[in-house]
N, C-alpha and C. Protein backbone atom coordinates (compact mmCIF):
# COMPACT_ATOMS: atom_id res chain seq x y z
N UNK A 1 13.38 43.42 16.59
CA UNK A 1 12.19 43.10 17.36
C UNK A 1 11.24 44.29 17.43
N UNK A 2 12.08 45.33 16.88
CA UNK A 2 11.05 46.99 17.56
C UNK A 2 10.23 47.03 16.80
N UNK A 3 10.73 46.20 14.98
CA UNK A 3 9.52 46.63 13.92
C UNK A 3 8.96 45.46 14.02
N UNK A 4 8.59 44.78 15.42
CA UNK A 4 7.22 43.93 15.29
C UNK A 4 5.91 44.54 15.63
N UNK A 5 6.44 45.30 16.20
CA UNK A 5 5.30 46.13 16.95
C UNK A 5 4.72 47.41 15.76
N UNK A 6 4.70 47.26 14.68
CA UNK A 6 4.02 47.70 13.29
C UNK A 6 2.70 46.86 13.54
N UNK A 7 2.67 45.83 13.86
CA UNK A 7 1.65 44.50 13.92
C UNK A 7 0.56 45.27 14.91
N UNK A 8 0.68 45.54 16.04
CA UNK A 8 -0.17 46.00 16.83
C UNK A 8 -1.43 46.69 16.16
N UNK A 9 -1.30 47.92 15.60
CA UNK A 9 -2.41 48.56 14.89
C UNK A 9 -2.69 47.95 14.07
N UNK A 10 -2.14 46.50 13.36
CA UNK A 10 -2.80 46.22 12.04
C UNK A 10 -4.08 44.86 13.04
N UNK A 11 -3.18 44.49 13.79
CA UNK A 11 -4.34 43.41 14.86
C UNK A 11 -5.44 44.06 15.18
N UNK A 12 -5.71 45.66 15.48
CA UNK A 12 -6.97 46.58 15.96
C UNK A 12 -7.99 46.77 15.01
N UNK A 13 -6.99 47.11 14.02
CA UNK A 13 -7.94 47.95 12.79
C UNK A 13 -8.71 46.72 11.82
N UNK A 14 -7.73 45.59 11.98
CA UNK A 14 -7.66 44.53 11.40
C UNK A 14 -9.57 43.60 11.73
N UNK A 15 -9.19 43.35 12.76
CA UNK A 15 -10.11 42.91 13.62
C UNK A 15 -11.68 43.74 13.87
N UNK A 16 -11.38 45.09 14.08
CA UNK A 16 -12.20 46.14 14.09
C UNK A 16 -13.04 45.96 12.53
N UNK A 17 -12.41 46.30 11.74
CA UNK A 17 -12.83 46.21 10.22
C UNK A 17 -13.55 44.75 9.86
N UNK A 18 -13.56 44.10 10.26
CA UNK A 18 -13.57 42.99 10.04
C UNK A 18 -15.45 42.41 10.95
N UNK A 19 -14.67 42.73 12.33
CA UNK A 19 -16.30 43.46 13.36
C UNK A 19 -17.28 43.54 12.56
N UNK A 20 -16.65 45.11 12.08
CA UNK A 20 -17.71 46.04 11.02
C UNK A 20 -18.57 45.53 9.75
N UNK A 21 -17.98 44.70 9.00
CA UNK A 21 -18.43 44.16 8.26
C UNK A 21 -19.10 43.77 8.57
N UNK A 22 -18.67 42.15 9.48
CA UNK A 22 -19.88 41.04 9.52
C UNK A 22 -20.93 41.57 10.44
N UNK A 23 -20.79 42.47 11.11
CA UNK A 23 -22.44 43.30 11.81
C UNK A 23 -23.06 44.00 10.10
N UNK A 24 -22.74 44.31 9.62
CA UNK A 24 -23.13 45.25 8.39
C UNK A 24 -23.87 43.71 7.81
N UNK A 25 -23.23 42.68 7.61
CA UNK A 25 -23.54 41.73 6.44
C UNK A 25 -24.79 40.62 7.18
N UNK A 26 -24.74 40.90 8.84
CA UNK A 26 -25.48 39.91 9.77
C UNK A 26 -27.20 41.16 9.50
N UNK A 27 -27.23 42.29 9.12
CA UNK A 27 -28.32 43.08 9.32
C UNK A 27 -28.54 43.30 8.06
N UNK A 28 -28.37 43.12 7.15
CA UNK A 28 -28.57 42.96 5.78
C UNK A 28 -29.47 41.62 5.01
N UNK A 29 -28.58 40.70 5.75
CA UNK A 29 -29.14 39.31 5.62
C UNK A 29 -30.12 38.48 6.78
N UNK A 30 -30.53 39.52 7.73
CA UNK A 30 -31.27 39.39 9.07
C UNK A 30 -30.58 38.52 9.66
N UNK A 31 -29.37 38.33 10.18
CA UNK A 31 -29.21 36.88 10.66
C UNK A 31 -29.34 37.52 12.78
N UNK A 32 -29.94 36.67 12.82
CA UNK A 32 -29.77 36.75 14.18
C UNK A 32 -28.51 36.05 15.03
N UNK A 33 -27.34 36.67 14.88
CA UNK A 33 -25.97 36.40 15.49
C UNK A 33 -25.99 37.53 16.81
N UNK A 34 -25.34 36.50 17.26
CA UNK A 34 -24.60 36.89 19.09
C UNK A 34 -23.54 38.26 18.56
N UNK A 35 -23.58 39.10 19.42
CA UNK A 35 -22.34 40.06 19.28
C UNK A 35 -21.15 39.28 19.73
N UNK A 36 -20.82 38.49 20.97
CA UNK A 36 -19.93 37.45 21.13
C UNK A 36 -19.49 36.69 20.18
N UNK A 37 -20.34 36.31 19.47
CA UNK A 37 -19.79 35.45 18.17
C UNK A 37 -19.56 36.16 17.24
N UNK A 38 -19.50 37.17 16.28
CA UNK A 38 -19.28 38.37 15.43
C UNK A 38 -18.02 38.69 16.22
N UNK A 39 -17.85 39.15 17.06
CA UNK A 39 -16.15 39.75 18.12
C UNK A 39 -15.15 38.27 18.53
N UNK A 40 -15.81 37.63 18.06
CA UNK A 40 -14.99 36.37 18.25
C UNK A 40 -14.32 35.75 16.24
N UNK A 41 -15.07 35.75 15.72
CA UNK A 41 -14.82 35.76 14.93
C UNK A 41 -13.92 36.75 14.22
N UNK A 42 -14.59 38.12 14.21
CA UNK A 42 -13.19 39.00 14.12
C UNK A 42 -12.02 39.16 14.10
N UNK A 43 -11.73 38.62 15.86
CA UNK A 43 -10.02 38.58 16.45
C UNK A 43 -10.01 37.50 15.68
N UNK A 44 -10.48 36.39 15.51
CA UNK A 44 -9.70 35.17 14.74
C UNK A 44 -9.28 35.86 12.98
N UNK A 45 -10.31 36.45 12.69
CA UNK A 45 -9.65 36.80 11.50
C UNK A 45 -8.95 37.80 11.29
N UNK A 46 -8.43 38.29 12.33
CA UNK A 46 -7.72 39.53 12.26
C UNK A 46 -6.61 39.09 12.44
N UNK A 47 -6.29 38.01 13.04
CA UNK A 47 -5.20 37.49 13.56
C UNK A 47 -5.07 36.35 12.86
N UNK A 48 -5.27 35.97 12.36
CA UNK A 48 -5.14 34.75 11.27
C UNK A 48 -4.86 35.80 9.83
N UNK A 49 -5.64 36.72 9.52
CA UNK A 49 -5.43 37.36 8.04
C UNK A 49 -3.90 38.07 8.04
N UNK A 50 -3.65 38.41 9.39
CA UNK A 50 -1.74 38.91 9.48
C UNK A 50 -0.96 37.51 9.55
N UNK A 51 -1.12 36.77 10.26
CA UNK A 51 -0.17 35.00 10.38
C UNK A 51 0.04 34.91 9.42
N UNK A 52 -1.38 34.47 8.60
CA UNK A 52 -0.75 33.05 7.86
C UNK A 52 0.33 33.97 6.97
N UNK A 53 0.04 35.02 6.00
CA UNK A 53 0.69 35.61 4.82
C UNK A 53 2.12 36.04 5.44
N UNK A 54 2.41 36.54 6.91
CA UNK A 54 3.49 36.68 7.36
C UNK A 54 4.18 35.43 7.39
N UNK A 55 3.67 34.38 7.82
CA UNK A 55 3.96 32.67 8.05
C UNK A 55 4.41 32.29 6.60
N UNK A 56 3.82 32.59 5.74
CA UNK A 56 4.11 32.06 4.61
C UNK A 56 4.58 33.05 3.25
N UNK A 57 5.34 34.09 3.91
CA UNK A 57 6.36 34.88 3.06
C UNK A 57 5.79 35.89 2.06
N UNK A 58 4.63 36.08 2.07
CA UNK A 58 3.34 36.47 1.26
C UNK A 58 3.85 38.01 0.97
N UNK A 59 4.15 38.49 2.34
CA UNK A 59 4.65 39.99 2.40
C UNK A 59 5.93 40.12 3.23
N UNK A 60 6.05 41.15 3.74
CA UNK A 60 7.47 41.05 4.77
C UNK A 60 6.77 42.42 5.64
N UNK A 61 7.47 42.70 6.33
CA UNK A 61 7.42 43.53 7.67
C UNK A 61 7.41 44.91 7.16
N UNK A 62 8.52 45.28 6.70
CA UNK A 62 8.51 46.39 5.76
C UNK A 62 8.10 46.79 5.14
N UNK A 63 6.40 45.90 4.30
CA UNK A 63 5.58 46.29 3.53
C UNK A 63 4.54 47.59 4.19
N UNK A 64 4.27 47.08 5.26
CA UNK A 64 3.38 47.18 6.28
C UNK A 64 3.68 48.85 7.00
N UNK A 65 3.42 49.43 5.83
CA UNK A 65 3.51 50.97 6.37
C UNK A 65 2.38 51.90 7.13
N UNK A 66 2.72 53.21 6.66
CA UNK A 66 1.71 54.34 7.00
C UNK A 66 0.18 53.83 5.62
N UNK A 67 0.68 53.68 4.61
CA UNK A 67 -0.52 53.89 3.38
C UNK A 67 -1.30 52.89 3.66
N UNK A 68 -1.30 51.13 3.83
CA UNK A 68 -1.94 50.69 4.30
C UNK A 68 -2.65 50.81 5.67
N UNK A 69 -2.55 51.01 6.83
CA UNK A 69 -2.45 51.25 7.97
C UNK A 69 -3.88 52.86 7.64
N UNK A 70 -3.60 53.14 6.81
CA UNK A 70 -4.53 54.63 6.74
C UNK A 70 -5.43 54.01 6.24
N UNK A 71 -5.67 53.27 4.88
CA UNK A 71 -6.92 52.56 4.28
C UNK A 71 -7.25 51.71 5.09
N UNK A 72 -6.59 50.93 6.18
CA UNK A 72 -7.28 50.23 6.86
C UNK A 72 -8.22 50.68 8.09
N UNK A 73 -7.64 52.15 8.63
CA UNK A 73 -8.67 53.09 9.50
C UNK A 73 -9.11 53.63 8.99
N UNK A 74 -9.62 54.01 7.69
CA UNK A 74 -10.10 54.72 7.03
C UNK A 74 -11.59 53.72 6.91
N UNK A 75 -11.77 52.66 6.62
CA UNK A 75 -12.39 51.39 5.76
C UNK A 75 -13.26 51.69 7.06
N UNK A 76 -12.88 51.41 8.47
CA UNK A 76 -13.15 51.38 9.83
C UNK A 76 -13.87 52.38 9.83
N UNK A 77 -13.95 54.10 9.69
CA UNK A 77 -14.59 54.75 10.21
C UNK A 77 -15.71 54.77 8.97
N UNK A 78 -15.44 54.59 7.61
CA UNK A 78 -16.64 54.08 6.50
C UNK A 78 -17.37 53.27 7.00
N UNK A 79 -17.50 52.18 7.23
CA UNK A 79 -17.79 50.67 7.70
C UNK A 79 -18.82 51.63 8.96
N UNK A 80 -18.49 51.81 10.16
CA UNK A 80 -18.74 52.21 11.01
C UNK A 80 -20.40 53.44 10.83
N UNK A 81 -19.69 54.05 9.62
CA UNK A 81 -20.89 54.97 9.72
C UNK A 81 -21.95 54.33 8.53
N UNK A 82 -21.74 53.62 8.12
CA UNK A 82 -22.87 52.43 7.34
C UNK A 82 -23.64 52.05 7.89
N UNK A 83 -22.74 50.93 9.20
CA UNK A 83 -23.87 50.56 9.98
C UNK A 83 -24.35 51.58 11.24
N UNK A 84 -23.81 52.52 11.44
CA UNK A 84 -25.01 53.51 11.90
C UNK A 84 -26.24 53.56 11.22
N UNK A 85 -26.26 53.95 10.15
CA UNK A 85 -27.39 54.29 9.09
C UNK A 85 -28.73 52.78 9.13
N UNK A 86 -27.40 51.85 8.98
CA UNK A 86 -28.30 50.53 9.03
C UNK A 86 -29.27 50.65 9.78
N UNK A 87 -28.37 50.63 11.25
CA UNK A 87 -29.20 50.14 12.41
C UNK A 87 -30.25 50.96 12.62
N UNK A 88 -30.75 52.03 12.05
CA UNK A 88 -31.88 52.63 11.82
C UNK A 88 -33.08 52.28 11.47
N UNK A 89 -32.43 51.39 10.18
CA UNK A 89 -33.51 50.60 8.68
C UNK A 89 -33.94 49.27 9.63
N UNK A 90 -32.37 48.80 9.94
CA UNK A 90 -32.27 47.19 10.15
C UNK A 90 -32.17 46.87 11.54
N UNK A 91 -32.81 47.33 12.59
CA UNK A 91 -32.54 46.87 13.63
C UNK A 91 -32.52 45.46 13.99
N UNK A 92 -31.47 44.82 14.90
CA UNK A 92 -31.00 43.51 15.24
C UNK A 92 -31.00 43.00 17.07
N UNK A 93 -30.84 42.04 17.27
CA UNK A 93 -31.35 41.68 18.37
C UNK A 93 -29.74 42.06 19.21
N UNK A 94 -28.75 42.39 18.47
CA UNK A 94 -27.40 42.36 18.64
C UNK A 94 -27.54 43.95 19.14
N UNK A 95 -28.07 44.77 18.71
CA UNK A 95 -27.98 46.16 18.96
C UNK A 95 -28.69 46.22 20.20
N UNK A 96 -29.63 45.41 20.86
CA UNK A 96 -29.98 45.72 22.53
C UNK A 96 -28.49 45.26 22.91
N UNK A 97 -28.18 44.20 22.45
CA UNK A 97 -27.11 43.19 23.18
C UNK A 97 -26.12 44.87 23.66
N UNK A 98 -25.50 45.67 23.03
CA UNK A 98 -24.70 46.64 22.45
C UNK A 98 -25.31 47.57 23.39
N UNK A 99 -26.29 48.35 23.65
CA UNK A 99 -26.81 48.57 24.49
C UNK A 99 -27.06 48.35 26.14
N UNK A 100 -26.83 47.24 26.37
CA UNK A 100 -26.44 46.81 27.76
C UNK A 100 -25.24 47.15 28.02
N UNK A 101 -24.44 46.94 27.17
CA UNK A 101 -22.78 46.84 27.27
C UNK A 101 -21.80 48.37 28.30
């Protein structure tokens, strides 16, 4: 049961990365999306992209080390400083939203 808890950081980074993108891909393509809906979407795919392939034998537990786990915070702090840069060029109605917060 102890090596379930490998899962934890991949649900953060998972989800986080995932965040990152679709804000990167919503200011690119102007879309005027809710930050609520972008962070909602996320956890679903962060948590659906570990299920199903665990659900369906895809990988095993033991795959799920340090090397992935690093490219996946790694992707996160890339991602992250992109859309810094963006939100410069591309400002969005989502970045006041972000701002209140």
């Amino acid at each position: 049961m102890l090596h379930a808890f490998i899962l934890f950081p991949y649900y953060f980074f998972g989800a986080l990365t995932i965040l990152l993108l679709s804000m990167i891909v919503s200011r690119v393509l102007r879309l005027g999306v809710s930050i609520n809906v972008l962070v909602g979407i996320a956890i679903a795919a962060g948590i659906l992209g570990l299920a199903i392939p665990l659900a369906a034998d895809v990988f095993d537990l033991h795959q799920l080390g340090g090397k992935p786990m690093l490219v996946l915070a790694a992707s996160t702090f890339v991602l992250a400083a992109v859309d810094a840069v963006l939100a410069k060029v591309l400002p969005l109605a989502l970045d006041t939203e972000l701002k209140e917060i």
